[in-house]
PDB file of N, CA and C in Angstrom:
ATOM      1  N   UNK A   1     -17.896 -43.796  35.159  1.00  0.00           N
ATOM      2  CA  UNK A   1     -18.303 -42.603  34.472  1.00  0.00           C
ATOM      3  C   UNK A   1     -17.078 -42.015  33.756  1.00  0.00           C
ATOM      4  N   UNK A   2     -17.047 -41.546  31.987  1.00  0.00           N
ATOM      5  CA  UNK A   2     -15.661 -41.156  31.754  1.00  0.00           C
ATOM      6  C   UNK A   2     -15.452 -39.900  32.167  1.00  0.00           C
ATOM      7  N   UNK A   3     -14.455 -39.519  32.105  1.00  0.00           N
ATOM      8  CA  UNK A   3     -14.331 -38.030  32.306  1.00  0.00           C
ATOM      9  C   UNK A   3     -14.085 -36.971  30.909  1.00  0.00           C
ATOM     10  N   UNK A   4     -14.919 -36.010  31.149  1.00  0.00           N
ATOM     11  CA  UNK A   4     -14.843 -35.027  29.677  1.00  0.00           C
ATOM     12  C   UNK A   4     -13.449 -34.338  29.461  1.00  0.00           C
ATOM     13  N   UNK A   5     -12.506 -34.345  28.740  1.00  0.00           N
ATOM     14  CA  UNK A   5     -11.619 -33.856  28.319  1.00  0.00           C
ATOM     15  C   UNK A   5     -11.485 -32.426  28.521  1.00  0.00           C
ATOM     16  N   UNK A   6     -10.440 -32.035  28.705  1.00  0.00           N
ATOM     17  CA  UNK A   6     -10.838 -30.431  29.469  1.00  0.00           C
ATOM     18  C   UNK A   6     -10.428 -29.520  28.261  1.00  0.00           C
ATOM     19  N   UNK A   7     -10.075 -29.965  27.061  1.00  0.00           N
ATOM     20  CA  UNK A   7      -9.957 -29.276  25.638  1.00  0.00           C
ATOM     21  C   UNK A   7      -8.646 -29.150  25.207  1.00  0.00           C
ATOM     22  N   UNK A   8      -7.816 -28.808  26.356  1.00  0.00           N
ATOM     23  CA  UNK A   8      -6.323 -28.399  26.514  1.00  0.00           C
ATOM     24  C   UNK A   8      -5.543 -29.288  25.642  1.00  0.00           C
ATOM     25  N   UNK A   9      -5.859 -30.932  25.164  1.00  0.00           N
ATOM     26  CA  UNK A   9      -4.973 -31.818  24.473  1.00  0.00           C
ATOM     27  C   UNK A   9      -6.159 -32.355  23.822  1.00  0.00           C
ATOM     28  N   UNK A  10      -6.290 -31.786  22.273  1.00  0.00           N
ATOM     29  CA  UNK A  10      -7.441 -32.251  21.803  1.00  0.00           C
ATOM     30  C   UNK A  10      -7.760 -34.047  21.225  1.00  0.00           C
ATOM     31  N   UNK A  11      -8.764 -34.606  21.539  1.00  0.00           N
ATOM     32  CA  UNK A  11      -9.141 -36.280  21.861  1.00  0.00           C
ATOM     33  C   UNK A  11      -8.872 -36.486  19.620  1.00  0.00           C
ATOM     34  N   UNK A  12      -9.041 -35.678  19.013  1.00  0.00           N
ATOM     35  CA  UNK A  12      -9.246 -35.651  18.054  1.00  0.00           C
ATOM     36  C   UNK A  12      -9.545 -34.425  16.463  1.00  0.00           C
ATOM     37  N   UNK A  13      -9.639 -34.391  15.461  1.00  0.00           N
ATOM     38  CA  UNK A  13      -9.509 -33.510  14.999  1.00  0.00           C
ATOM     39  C   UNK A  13     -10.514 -32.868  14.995  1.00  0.00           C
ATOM     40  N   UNK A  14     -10.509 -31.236  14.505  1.00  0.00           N
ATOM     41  CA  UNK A  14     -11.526 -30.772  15.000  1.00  0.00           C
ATOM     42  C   UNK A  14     -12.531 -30.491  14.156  1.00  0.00           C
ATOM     43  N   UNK A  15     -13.903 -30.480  14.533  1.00  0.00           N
ATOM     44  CA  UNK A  15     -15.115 -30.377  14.281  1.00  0.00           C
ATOM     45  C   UNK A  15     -15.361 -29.778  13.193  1.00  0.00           C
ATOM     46  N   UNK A  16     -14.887 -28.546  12.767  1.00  0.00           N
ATOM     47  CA  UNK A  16     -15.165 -27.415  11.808  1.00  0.00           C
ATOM     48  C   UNK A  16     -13.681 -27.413  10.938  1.00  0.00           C
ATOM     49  N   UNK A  17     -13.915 -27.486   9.841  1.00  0.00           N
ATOM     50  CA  UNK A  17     -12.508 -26.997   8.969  1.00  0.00           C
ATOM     51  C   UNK A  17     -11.715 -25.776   9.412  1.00  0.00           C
ATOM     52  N   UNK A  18     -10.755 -26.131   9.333  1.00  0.00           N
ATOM     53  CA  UNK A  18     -10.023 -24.365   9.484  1.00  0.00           C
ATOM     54  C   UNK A  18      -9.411 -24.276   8.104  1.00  0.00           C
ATOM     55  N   UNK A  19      -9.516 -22.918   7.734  1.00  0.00           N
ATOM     56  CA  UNK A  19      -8.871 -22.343   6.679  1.00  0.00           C
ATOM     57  C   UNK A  19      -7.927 -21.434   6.720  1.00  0.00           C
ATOM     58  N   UNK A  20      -6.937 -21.388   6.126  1.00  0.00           N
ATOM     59  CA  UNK A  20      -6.010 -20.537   6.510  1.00  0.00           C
ATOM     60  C   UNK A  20      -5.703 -19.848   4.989  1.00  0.00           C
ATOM     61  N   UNK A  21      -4.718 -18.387   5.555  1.00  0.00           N
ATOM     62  CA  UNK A  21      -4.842 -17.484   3.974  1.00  0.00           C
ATOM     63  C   UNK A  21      -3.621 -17.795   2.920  1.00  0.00           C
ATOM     64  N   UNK A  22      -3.541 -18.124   1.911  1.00  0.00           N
ATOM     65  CA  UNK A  22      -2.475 -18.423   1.091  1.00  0.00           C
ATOM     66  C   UNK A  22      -1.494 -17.566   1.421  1.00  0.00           C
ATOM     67  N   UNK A  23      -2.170 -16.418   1.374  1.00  0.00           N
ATOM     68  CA  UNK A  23      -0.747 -15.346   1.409  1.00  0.00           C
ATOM     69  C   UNK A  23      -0.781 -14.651   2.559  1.00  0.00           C
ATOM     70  N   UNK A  24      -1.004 -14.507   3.857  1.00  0.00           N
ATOM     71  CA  UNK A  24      -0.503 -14.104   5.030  1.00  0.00           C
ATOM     72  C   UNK A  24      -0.331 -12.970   5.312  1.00  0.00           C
ATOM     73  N   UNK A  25      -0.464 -11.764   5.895  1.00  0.00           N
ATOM     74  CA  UNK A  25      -0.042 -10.659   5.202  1.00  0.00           C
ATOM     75  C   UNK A  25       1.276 -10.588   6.638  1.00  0.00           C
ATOM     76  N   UNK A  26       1.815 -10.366   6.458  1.00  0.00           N
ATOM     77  CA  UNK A  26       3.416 -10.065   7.090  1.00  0.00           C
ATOM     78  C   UNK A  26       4.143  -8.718   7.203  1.00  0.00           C
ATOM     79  N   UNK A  27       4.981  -8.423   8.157  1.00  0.00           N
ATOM     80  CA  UNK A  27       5.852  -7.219   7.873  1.00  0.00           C
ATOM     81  C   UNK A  27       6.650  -7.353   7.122  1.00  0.00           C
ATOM     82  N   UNK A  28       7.327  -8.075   6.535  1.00  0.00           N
ATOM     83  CA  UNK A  28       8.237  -7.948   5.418  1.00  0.00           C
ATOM     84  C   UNK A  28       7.054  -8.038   4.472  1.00  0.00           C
ATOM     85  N   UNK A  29       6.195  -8.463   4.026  1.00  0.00           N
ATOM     86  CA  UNK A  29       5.657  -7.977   3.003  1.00  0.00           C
ATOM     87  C   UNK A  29       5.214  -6.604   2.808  1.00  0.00           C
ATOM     88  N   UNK A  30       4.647  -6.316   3.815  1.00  0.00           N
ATOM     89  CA  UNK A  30       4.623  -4.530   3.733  1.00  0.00           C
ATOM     90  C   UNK A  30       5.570  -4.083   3.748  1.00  0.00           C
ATOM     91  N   UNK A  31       6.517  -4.055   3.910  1.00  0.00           N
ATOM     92  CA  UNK A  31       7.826  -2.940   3.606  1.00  0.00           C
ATOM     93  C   UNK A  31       8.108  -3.718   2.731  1.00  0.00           C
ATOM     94  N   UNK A  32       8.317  -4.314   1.795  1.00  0.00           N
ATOM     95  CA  UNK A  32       8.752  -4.703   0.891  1.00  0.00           C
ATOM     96  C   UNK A  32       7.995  -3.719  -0.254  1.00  0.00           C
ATOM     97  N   UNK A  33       6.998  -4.140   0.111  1.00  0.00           N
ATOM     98  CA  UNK A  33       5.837  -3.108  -0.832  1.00  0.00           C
ATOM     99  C   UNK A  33       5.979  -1.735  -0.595  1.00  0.00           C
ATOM    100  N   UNK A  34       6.103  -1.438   0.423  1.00  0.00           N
ATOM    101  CA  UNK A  34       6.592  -0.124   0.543  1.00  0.00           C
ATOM    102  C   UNK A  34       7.320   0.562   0.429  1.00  0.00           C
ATOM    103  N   UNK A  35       8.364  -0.243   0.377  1.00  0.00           N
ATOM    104  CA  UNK A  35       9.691   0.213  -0.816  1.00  0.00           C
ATOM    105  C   UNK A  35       9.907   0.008  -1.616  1.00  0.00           C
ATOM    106  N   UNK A  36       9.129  -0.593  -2.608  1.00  0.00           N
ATOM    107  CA  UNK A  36       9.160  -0.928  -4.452  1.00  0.00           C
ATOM    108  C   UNK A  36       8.183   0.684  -4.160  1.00  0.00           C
ATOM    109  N   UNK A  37       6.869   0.846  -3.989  1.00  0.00           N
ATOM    110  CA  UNK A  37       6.306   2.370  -4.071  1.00  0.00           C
ATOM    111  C   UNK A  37       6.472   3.367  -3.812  1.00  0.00           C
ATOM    112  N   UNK A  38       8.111   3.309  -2.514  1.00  0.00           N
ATOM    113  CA  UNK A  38       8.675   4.682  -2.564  1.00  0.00           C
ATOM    114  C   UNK A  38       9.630   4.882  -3.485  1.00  0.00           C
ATOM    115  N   UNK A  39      10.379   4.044  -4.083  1.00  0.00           N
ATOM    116  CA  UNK A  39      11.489   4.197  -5.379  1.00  0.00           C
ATOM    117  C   UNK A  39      10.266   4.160  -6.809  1.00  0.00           C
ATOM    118  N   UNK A  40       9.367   3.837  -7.191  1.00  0.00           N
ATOM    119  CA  UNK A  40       8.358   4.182  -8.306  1.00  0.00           C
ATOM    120  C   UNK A  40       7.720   4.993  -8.032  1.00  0.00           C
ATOM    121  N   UNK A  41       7.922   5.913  -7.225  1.00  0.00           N
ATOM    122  CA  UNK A  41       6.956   7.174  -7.245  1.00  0.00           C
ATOM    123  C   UNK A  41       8.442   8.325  -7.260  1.00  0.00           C
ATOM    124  N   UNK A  42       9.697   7.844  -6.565  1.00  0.00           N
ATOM    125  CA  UNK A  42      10.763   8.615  -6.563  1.00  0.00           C
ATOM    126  C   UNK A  42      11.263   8.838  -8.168  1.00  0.00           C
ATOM    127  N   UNK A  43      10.909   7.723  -8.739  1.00  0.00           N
ATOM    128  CA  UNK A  43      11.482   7.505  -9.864  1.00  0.00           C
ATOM    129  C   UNK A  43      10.971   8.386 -11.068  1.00  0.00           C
ATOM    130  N   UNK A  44       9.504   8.008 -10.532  1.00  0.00           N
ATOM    131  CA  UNK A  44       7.816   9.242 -11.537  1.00  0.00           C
ATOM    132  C   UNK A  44       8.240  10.341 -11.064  1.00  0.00           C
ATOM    133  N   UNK A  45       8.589  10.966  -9.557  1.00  0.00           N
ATOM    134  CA  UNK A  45       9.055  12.481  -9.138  1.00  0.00           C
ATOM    135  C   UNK A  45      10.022  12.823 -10.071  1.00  0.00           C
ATOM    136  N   UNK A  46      10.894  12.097 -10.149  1.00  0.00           N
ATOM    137  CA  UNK A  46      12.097  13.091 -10.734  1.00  0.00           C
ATOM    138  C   UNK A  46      12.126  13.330 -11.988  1.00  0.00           C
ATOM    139  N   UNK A  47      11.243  12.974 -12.725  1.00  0.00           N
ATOM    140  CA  UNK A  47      10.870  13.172 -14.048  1.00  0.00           C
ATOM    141  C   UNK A  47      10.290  14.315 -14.318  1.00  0.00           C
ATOM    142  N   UNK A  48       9.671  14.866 -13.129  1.00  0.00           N
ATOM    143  CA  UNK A  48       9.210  16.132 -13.242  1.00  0.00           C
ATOM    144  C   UNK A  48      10.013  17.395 -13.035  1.00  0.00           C
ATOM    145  N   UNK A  49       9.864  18.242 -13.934  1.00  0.00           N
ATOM    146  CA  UNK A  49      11.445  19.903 -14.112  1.00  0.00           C
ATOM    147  C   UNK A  49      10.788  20.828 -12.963  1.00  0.00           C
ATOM    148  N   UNK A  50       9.339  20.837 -12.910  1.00  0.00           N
ATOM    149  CA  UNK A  50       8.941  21.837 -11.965  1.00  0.00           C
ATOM    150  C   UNK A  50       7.515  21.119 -11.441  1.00  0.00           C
ATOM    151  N   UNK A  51       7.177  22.357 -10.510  1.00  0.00           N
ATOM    152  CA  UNK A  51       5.875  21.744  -9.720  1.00  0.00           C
ATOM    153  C   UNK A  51       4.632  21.087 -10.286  1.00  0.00           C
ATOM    154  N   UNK A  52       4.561  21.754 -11.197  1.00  0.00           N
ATOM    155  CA  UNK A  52       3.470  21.121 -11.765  1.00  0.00           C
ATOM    156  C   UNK A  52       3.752  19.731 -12.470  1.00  0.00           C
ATOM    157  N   UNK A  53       4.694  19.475 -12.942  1.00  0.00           N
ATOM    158  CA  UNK A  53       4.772  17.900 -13.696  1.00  0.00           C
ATOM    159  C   UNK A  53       5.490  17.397 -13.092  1.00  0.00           C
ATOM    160  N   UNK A  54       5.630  17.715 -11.551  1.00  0.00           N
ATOM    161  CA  UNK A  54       6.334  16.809 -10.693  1.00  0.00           C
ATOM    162  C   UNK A  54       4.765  16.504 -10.113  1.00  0.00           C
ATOM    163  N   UNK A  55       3.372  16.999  -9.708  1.00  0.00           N
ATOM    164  CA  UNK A  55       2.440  16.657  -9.138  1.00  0.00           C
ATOM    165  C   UNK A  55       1.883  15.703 -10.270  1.00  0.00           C
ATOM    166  N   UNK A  56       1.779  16.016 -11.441  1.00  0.00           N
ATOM    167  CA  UNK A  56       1.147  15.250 -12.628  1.00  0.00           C
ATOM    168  C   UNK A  56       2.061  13.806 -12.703  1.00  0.00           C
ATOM    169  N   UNK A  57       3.047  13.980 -12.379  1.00  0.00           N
ATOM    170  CA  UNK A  57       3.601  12.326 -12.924  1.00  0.00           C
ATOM    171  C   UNK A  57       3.559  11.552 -11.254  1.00  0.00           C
ATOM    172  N   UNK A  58       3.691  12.270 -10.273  1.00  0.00           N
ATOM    173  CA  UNK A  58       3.284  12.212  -8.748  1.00  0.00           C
ATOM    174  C   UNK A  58       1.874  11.004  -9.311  1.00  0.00           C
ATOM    175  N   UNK A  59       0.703  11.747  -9.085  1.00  0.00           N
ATOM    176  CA  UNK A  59      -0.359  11.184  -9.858  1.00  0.00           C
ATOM    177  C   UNK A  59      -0.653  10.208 -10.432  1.00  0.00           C
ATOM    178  N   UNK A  60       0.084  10.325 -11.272  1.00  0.00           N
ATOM    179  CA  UNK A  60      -0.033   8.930 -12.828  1.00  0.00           C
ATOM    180  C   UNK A  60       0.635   7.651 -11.985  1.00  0.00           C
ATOM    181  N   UNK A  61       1.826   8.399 -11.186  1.00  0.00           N
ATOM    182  CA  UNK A  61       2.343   6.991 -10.832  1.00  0.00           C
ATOM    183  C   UNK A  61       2.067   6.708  -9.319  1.00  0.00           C
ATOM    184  N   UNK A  62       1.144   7.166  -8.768  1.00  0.00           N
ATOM    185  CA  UNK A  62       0.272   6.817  -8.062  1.00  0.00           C
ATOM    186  C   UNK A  62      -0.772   5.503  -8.280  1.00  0.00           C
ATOM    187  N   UNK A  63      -1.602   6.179  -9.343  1.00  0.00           N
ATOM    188  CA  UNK A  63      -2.794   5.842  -9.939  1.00  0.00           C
ATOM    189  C   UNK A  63      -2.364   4.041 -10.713  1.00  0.00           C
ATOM    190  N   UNK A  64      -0.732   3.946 -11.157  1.00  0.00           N
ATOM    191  CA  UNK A  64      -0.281   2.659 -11.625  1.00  0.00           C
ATOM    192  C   UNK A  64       0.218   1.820 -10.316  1.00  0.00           C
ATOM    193  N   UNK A  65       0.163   2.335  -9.283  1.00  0.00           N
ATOM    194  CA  UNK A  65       0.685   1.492  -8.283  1.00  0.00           C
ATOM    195  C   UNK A  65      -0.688   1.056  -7.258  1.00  0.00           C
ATOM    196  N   UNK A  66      -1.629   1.770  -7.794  1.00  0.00           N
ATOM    197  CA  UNK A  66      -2.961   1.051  -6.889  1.00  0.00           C
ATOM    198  C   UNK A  66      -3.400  -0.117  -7.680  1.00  0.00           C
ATOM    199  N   UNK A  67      -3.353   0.252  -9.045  1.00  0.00           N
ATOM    200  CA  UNK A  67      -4.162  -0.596  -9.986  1.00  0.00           C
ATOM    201  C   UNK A  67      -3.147  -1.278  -9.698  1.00  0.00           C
ATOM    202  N   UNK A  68      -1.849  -1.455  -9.325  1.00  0.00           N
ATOM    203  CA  UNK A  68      -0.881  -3.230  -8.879  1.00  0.00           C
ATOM    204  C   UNK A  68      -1.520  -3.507  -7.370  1.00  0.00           C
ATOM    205  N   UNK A  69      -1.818  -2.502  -6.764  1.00  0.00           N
ATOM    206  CA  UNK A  69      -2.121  -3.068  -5.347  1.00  0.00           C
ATOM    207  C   UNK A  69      -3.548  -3.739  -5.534  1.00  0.00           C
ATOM    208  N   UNK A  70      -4.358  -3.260  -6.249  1.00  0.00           N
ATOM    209  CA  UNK A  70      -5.600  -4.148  -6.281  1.00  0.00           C
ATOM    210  C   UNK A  70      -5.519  -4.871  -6.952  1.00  0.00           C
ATOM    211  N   UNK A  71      -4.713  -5.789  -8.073  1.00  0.00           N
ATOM    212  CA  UNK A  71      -4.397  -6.748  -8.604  1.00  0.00           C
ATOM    213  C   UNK A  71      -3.425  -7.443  -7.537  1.00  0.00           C
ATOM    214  N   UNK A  72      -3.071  -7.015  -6.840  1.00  0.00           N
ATOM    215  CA  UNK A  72      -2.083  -8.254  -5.626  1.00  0.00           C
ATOM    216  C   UNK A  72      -3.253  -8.201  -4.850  1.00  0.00           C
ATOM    217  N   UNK A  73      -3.970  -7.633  -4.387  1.00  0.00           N
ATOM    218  CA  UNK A  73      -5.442  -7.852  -2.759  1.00  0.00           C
ATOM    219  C   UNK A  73      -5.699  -8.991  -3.984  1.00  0.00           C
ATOM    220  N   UNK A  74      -5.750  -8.953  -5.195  1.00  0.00           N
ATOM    221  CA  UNK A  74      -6.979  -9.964  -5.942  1.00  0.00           C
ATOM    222  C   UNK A  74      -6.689 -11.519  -5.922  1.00  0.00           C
ATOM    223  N   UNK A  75      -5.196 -11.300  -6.487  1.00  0.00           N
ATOM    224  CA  UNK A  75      -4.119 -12.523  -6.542  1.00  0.00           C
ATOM    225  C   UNK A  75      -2.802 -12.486  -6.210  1.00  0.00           C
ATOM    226  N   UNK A  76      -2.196 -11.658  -5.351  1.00  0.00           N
ATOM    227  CA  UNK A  76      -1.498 -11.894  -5.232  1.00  0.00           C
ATOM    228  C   UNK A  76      -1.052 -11.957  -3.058  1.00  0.00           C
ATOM    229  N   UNK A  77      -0.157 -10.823  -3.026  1.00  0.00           N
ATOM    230  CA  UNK A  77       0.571 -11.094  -1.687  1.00  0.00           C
ATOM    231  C   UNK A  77      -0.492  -9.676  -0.856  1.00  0.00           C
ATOM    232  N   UNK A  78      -1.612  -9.756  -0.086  1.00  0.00           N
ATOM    233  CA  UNK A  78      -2.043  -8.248   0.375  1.00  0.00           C
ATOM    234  C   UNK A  78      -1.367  -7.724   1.091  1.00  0.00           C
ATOM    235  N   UNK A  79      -0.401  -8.320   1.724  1.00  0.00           N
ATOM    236  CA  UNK A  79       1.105  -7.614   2.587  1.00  0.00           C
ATOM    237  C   UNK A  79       1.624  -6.422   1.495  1.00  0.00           C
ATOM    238  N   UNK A  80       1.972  -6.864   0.578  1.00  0.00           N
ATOM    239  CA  UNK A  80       2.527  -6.128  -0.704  1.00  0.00           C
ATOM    240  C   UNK A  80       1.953  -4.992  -0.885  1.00  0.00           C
ATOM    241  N   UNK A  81       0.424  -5.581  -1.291  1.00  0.00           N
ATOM    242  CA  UNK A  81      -0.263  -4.311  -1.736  1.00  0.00           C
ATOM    243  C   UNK A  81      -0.634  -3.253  -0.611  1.00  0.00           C
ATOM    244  N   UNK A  82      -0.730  -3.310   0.687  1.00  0.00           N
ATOM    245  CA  UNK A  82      -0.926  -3.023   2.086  1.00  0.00           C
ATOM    246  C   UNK A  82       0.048  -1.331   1.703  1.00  0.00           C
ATOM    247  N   UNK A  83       1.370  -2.160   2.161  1.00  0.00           N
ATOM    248  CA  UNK A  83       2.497  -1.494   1.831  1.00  0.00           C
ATOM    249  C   UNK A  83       2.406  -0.475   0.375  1.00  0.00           C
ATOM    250  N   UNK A  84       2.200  -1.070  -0.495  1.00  0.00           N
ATOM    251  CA  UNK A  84       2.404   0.335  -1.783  1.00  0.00           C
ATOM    252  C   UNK A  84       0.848   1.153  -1.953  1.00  0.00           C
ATOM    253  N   UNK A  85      -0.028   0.582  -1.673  1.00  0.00           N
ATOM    254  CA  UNK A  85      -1.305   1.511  -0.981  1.00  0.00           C
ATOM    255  C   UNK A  85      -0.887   2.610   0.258  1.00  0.00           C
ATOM    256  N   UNK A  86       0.007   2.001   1.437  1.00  0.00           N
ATOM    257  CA  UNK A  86       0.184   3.371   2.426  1.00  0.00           C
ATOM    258  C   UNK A  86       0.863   4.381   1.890  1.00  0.00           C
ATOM    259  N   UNK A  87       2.094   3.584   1.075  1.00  0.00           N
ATOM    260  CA  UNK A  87       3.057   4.723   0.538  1.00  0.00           C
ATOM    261  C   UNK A  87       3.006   5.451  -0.761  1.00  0.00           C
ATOM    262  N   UNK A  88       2.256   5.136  -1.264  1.00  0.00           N
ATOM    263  CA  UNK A  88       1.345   6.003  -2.330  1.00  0.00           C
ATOM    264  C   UNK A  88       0.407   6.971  -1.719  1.00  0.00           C
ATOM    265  N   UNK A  89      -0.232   6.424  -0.799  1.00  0.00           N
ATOM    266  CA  UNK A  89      -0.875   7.575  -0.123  1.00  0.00           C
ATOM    267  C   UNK A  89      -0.437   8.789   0.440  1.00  0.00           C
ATOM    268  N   UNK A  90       0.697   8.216   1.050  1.00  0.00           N
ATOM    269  CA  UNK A  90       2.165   9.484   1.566  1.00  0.00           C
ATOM    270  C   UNK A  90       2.504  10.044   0.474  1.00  0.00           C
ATOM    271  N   UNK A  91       3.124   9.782  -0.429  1.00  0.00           N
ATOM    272  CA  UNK A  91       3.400  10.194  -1.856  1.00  0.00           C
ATOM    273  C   UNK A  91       2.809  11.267  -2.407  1.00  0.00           C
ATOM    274  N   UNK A  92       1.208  10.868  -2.721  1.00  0.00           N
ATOM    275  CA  UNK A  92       0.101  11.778  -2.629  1.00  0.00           C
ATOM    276  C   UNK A  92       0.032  12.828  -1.824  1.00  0.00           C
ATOM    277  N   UNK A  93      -0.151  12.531  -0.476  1.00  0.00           N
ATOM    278  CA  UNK A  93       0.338  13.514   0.295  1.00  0.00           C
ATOM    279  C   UNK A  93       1.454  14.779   0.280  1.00  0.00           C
ATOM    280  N   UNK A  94       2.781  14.017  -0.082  1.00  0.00           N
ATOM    281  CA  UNK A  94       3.738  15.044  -0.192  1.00  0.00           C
ATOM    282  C   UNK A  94       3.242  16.035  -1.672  1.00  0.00           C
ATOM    283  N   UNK A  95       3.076  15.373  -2.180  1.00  0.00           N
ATOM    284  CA  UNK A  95       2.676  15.890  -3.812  1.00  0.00           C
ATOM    285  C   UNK A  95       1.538  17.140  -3.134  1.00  0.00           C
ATOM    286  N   UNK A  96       0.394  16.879  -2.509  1.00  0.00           N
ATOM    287  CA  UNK A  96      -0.521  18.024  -2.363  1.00  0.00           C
ATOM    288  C   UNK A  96      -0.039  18.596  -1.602  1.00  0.00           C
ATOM    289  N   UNK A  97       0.739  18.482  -0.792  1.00  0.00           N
ATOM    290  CA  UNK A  97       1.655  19.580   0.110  1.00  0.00           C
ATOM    291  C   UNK A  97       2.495  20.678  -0.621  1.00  0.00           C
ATOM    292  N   UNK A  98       3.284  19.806  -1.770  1.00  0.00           N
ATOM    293  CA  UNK A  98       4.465  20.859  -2.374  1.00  0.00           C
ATOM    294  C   UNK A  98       3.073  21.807  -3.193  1.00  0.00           C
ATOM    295  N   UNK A  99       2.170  21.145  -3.674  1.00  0.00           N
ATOM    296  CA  UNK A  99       1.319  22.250  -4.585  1.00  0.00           C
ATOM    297  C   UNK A  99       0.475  22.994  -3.540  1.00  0.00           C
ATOM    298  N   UNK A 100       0.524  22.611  -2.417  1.00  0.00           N
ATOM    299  CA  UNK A 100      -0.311  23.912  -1.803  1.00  0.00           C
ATOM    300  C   UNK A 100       0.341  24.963  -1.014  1.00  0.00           C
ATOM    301  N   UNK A 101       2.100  24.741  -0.956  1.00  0.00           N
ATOM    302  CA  UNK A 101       2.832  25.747  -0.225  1.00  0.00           C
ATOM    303  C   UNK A 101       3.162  26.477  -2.072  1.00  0.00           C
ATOM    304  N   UNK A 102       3.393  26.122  -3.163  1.00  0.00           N
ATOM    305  CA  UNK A 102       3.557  27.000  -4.322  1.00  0.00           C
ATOM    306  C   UNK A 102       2.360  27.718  -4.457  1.00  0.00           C
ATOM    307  N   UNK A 103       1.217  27.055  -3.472  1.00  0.00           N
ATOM    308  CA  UNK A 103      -0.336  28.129  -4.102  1.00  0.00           C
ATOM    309  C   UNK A 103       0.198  29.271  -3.420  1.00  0.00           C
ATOM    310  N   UNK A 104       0.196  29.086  -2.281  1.00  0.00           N
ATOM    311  CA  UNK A 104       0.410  29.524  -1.108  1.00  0.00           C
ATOM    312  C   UNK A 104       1.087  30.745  -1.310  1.00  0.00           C
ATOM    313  N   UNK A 105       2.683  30.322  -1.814  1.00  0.00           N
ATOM    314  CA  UNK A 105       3.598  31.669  -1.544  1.00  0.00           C
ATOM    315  C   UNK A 105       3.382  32.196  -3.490  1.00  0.00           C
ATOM    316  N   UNK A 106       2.567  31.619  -4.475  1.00  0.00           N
ATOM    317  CA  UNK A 106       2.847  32.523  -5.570  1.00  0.00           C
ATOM    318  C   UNK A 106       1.549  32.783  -5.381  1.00  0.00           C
ATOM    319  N   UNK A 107       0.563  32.327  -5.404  1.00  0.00           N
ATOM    320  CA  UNK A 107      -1.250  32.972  -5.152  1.00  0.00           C
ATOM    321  C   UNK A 107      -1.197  32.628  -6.522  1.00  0.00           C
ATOM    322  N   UNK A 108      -1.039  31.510  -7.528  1.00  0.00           N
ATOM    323  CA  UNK A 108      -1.541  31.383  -8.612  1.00  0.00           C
ATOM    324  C   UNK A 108      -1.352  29.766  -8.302  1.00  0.00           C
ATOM    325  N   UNK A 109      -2.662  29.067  -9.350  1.00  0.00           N
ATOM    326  CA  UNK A 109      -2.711  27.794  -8.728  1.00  0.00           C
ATOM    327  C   UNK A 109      -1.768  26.943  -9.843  1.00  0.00           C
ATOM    328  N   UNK A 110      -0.824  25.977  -9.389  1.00  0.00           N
ATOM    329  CA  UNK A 110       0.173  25.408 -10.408  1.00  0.00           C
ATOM    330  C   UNK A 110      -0.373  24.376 -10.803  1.00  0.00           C
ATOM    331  N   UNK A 111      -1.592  23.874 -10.862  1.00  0.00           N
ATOM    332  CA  UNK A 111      -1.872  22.557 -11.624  1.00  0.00           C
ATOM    333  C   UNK A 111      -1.847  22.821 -13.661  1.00  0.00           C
ATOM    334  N   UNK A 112      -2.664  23.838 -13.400  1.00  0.00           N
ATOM    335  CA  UNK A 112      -2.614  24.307 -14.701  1.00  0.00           C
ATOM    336  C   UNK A 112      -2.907  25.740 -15.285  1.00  0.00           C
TER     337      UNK A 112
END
């Protein structure tokens, strides 16, 4: 009678294809990405003289770093885009923070 293989050292290859992801998503790819989107949003901040066109270019260069993150989820590295999706989101964040402590202490709203 043979004996059934107990799985541990497989008799042969296996049954079902495996697929694996081109691009992997990794910690160095997220911080990698996450630090190209904190220096391009540092870079869009400082362009701005005061609150308000520091939130407006905040924004814009937000809005250019998703449209790269959903062109990398599409084709490229999603580690990457992972990374400049969180830190755009922080970004965002700080941005509605500084405009809601200027609502705050002038009582007039600084967008426009």
């Amino acid at each position: 009678m043979p004996r059934t293989p107990s799985g541990l050292f497989p008799s042969g290859p296996p049954t079902r294809p495996i697929y694996r992801e081109p691009h992997p998503v990794t910690g160095g790819g997220v911080a990698s990405g996450g630090g190209a989107a904190a220096g391009w949003l540092l870079l869009f901040g400082l362009l701005g003289t005061d609150v308000t066109s520091y939130a407006w270019w905040t924004v814009f260069a937000g809005l250019l770093a998703w449209v790269t993150a959903l062109v990398l989820v599409r084709f490229g590295d999603r580690g990457v885009a992972t990374g400049v999706a969180i830190v755009t989101a922080g970004g965002w964040s700080i941005a509605a923070a500084v405009v809601a402590v200027r609502w705050a202490t002038s009582g007039d709203w600084p967008l426009w």
